[in-house]
N, C-alpha and C. Protein backbone atom coordinates (compact mmCIF):
# COMPACT_ATOMS: atom_id res chain seq x y z
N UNK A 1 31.67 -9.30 -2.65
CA UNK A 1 30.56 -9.78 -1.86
C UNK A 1 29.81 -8.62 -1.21
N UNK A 2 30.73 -7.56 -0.62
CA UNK A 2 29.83 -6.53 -0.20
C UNK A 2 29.11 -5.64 -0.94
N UNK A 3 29.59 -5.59 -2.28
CA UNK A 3 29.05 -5.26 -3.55
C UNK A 3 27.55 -5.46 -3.52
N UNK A 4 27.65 -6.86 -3.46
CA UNK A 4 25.99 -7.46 -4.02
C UNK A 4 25.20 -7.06 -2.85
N UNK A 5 25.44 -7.20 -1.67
CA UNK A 5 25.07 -7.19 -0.43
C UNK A 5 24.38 -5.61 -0.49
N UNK A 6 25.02 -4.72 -0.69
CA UNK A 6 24.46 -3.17 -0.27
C UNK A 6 23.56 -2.72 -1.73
N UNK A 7 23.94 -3.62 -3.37
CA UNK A 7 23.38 -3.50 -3.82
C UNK A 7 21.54 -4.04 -4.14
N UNK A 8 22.16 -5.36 -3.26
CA UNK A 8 20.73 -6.20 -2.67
C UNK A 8 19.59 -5.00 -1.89
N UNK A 9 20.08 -4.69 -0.49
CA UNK A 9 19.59 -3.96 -0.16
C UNK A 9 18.87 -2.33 -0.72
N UNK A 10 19.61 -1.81 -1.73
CA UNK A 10 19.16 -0.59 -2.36
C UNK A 10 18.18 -1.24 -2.85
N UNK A 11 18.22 -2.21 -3.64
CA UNK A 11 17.16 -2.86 -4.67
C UNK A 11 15.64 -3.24 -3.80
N UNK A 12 15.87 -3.58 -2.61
CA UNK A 12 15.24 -4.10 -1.83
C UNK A 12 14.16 -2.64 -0.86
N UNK A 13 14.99 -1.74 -1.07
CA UNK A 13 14.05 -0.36 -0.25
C UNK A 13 13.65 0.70 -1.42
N UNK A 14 14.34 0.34 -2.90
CA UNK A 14 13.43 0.81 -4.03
C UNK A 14 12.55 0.22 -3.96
N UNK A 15 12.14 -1.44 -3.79
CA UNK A 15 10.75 -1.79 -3.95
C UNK A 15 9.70 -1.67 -2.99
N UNK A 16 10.47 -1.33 -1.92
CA UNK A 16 9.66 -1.10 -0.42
C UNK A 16 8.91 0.42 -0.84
N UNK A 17 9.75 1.07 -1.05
CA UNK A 17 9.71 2.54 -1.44
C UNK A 17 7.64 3.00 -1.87
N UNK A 18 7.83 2.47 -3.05
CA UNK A 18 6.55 2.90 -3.93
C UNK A 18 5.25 2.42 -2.49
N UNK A 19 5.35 1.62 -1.99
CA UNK A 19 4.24 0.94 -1.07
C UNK A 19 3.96 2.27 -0.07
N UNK A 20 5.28 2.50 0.72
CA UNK A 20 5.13 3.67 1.38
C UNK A 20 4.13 4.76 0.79
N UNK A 21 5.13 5.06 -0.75
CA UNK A 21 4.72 6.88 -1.03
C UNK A 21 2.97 6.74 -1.30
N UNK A 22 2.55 5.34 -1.46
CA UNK A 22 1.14 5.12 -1.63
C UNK A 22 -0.21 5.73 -0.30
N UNK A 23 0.38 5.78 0.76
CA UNK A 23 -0.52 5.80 1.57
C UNK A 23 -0.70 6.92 1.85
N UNK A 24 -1.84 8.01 2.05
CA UNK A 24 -1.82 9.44 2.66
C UNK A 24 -3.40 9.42 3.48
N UNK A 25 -2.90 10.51 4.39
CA UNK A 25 -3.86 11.09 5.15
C UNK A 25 -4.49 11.98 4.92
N UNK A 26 -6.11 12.11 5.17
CA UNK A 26 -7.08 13.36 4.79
C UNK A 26 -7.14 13.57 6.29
N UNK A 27 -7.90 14.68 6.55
CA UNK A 27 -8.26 15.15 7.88
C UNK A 27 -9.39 16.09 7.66
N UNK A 28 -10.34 15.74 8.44
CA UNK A 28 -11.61 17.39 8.77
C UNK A 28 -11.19 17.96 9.59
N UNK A 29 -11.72 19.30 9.33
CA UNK A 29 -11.97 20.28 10.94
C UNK A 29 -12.42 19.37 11.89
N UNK A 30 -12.40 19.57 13.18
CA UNK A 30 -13.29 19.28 14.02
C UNK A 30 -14.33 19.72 13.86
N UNK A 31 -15.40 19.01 14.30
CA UNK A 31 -16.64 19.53 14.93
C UNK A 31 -17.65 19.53 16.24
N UNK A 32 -18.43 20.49 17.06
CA UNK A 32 -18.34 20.32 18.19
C UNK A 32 -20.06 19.45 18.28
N UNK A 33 -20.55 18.04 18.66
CA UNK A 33 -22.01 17.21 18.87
C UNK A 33 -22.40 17.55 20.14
N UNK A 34 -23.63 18.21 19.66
CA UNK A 34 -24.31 18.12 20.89
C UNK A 34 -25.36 17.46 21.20
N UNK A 35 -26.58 17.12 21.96
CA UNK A 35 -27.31 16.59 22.00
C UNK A 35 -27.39 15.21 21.69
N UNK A 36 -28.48 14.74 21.18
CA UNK A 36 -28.92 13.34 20.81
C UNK A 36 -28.07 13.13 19.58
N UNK A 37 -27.42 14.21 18.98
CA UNK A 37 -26.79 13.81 17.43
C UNK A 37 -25.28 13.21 17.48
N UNK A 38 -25.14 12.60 16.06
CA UNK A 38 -23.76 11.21 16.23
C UNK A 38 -23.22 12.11 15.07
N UNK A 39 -21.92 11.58 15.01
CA UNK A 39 -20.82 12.34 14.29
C UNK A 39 -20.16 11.08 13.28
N UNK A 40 -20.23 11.51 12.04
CA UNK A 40 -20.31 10.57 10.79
C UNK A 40 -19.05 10.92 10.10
N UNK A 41 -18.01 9.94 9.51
CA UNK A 41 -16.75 10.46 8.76
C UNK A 41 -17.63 9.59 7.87
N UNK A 42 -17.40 9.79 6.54
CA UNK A 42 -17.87 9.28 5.09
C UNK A 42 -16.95 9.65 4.08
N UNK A 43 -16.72 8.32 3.58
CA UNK A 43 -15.92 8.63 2.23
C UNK A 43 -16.03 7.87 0.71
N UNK A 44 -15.57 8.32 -0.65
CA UNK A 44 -15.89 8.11 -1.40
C UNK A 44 -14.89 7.49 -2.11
N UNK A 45 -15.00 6.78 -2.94
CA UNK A 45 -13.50 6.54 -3.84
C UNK A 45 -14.00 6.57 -5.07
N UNK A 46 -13.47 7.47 -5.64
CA UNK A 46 -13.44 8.06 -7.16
C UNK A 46 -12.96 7.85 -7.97
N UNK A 47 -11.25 6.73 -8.03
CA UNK A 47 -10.78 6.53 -8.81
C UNK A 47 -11.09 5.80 -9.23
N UNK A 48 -10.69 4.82 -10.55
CA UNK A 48 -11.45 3.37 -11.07
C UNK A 48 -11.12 2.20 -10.88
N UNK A 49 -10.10 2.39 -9.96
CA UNK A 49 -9.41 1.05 -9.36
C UNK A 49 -9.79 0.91 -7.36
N UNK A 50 -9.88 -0.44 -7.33
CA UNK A 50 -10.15 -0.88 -5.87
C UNK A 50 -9.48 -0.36 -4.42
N UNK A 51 -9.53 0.25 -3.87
CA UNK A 51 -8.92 1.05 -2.72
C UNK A 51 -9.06 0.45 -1.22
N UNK A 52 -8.54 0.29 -0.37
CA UNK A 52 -8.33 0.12 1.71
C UNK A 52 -8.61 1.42 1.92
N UNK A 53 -9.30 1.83 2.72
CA UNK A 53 -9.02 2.87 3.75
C UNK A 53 -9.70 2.50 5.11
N UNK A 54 -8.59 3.15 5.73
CA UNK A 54 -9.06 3.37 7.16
C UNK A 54 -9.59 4.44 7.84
N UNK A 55 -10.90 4.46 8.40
CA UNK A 55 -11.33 5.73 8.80
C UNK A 55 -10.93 5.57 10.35
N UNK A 56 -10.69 6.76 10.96
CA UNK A 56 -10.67 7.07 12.33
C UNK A 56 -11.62 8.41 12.88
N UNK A 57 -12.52 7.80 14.12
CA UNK A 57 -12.90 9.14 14.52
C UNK A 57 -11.61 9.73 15.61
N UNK A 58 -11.64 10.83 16.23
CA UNK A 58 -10.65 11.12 17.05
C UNK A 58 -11.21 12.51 17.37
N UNK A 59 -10.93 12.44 18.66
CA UNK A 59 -11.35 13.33 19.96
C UNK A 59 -10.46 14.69 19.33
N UNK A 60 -11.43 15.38 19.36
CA UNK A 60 -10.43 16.77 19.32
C UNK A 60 -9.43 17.49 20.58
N UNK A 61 -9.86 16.98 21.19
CA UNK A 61 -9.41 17.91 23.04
C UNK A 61 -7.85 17.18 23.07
N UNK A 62 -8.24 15.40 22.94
CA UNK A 62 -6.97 14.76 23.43
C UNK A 62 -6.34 14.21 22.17
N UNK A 63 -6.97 14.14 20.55
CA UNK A 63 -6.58 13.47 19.74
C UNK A 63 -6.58 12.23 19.73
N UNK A 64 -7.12 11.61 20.76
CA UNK A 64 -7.34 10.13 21.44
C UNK A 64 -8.32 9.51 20.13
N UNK A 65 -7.91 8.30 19.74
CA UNK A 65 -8.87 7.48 18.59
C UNK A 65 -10.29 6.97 19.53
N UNK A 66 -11.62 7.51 18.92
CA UNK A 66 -12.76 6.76 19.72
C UNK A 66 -13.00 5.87 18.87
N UNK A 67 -12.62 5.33 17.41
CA UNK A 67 -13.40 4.22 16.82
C UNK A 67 -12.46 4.44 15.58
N UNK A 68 -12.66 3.10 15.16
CA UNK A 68 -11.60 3.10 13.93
C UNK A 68 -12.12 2.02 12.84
N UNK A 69 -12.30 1.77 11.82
CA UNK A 69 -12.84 0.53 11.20
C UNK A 69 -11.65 0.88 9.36
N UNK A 70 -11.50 -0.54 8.84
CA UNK A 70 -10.94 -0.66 7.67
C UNK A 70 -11.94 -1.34 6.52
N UNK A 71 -11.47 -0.93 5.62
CA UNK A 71 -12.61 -1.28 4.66
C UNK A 71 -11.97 -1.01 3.08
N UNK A 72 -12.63 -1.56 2.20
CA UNK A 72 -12.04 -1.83 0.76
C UNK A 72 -13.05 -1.30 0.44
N UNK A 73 -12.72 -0.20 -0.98
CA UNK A 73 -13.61 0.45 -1.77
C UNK A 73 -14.29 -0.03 -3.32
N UNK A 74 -14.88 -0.08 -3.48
CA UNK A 74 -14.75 -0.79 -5.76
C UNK A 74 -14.67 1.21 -6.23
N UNK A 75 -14.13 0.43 -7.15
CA UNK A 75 -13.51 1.53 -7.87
C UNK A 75 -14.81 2.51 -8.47
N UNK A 76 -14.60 3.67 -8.75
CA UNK A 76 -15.78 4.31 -9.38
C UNK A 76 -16.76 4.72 -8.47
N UNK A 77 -17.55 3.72 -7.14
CA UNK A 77 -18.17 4.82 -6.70
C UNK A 77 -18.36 3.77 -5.15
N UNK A 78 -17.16 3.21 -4.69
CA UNK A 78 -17.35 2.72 -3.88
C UNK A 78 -17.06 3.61 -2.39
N UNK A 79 -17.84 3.53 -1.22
CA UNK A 79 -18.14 4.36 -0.36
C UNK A 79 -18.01 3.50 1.09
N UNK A 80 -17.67 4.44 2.20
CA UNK A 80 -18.18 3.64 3.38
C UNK A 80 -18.44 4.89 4.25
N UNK A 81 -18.93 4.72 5.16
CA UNK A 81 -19.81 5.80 6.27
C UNK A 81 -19.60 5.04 7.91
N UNK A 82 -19.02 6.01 8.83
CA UNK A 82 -18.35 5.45 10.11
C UNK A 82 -19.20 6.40 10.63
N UNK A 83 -20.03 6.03 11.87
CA UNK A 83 -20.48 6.91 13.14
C UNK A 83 -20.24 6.81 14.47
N UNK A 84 -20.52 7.30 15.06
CA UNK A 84 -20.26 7.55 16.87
C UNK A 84 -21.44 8.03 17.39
N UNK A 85 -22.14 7.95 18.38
CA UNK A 85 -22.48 8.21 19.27
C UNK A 85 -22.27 9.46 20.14
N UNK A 86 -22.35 10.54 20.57
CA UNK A 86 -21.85 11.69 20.68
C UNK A 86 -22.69 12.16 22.29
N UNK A 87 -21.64 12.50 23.19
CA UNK A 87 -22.32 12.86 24.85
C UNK A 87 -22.28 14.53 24.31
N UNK A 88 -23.50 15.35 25.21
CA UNK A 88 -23.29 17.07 25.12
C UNK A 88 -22.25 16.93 25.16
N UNK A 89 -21.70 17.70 23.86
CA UNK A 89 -20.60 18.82 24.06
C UNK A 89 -19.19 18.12 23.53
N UNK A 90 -19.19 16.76 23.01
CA UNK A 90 -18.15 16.56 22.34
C UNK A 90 -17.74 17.20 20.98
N UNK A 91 -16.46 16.83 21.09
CA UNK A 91 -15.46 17.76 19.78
C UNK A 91 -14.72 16.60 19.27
N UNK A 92 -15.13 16.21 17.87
CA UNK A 92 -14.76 14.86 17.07
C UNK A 92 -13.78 16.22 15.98
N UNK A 93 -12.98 14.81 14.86
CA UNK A 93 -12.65 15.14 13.56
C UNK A 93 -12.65 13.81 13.21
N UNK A 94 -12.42 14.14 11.80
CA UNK A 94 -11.98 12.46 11.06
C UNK A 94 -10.71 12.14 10.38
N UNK A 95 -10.12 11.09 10.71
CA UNK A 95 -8.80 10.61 9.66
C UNK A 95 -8.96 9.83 9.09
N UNK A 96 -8.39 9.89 7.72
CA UNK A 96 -8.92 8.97 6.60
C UNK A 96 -7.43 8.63 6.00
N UNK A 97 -6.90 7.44 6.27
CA UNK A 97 -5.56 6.91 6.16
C UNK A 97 -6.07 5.90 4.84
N UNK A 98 -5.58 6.28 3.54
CA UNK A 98 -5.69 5.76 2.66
C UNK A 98 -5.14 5.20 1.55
N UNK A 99 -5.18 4.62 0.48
CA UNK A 99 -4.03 4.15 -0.48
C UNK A 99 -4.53 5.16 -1.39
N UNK A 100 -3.19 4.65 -2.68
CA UNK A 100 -3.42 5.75 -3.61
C UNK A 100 -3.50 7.37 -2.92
N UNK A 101 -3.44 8.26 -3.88
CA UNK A 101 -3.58 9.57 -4.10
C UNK A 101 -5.35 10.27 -3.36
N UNK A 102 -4.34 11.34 -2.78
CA UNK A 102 -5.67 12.37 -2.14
C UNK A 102 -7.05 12.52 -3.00
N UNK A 103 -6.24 12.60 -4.00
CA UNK A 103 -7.06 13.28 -5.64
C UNK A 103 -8.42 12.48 -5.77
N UNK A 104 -7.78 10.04 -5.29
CA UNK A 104 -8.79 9.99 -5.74
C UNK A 104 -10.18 9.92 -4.56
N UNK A 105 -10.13 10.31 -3.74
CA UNK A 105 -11.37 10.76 -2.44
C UNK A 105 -11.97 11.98 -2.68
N UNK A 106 -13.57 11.83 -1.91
CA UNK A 106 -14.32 13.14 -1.55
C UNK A 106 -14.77 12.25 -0.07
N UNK A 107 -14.06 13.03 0.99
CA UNK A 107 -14.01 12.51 2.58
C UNK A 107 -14.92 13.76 3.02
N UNK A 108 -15.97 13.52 4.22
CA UNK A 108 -16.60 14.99 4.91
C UNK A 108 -15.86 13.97 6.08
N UNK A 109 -16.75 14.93 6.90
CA UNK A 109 -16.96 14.47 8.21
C UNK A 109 -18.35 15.29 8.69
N UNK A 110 -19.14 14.43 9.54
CA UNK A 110 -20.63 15.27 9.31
C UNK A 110 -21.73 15.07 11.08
N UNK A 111 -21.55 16.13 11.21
CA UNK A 111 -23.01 16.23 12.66
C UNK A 111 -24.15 15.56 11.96
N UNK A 112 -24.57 14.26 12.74
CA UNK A 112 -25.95 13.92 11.91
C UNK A 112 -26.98 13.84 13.02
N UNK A 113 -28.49 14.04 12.64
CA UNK A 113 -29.78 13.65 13.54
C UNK A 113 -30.49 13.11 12.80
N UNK A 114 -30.72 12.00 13.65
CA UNK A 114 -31.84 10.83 12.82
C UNK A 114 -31.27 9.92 11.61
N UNK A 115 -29.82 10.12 11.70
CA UNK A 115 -28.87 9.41 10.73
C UNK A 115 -29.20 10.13 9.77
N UNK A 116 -29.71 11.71 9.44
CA UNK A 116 -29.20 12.64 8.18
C UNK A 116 -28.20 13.39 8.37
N UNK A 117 -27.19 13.90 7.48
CA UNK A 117 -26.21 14.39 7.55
C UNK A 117 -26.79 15.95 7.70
N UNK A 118 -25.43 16.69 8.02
CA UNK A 118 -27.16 18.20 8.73
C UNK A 118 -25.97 19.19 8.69
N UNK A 119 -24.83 18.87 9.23
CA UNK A 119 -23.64 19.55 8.77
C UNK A 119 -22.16 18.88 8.25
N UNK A 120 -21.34 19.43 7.39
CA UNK A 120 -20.52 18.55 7.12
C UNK A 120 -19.73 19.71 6.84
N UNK A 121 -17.82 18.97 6.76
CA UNK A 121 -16.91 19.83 6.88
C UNK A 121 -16.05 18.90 5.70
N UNK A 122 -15.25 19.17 4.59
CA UNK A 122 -14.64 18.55 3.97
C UNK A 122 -12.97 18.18 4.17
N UNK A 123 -12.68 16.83 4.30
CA UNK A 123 -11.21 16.54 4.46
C UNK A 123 -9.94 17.29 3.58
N UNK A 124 -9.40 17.11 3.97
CA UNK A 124 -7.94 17.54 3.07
C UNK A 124 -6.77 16.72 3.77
């Protein structure tokens, strides 16, 4: 009986297993907004299958989350774009908590004015 029992369980955190090794994190540099300009994480999904990700902006000083949104990608060239609002002199980055492989994203994170992107820093 304890047989099946511990073999239940192995069987049971092999299948848990793969779900885990699925999810990874990108990250930008920080960057420091000044003025009237908002701070944009944007990302892409490249692979050819349907993707979740979660973008986070986050304070550079305290690492504190200012905004967070989830969202489903289509495969091939599906995209989403997160902004903030930015007081003089803040210091943002972006986290991009995602399924599947790093490989299949192209993540910035970007100083924008007038909602154009004006500088951008690429995730890893």
């Amino acid at each position: 009986m304890k047989r099946s029992v511990a073999t239940g369980a192995i069987m049971g955190l092999s299948l848990a297993l793969p779900a885990v090794i699925e999810a990874a994190d990108l990250f930008t540099s920080h960057l420091l907004v000044g003025g009237s300009n908002t701070f944009q994480c944007r990302i892409l999904n490249v692979s050819a299958g349907e993707r979740t990700v979660q973008i986070q902006i986050k304070n550079a000083a305290n690492r504190a989350t200012e905004a967070t949104i989830k969202q489903t990608l289509a495969g091939g060239s599906g995209a989403a774009s997160f902004a903030r609002a930015a007081e003089v002199g803040e210091d943002f980055y972006c986290q991009f908590t995602v399924s599947g492989r790093k490989a299949d994203y192209r993540a910035v994170g970007c100083i924008a004015a007038g909602g154009m992107a004006q500088i951008c820093v690429p995730a890893e």
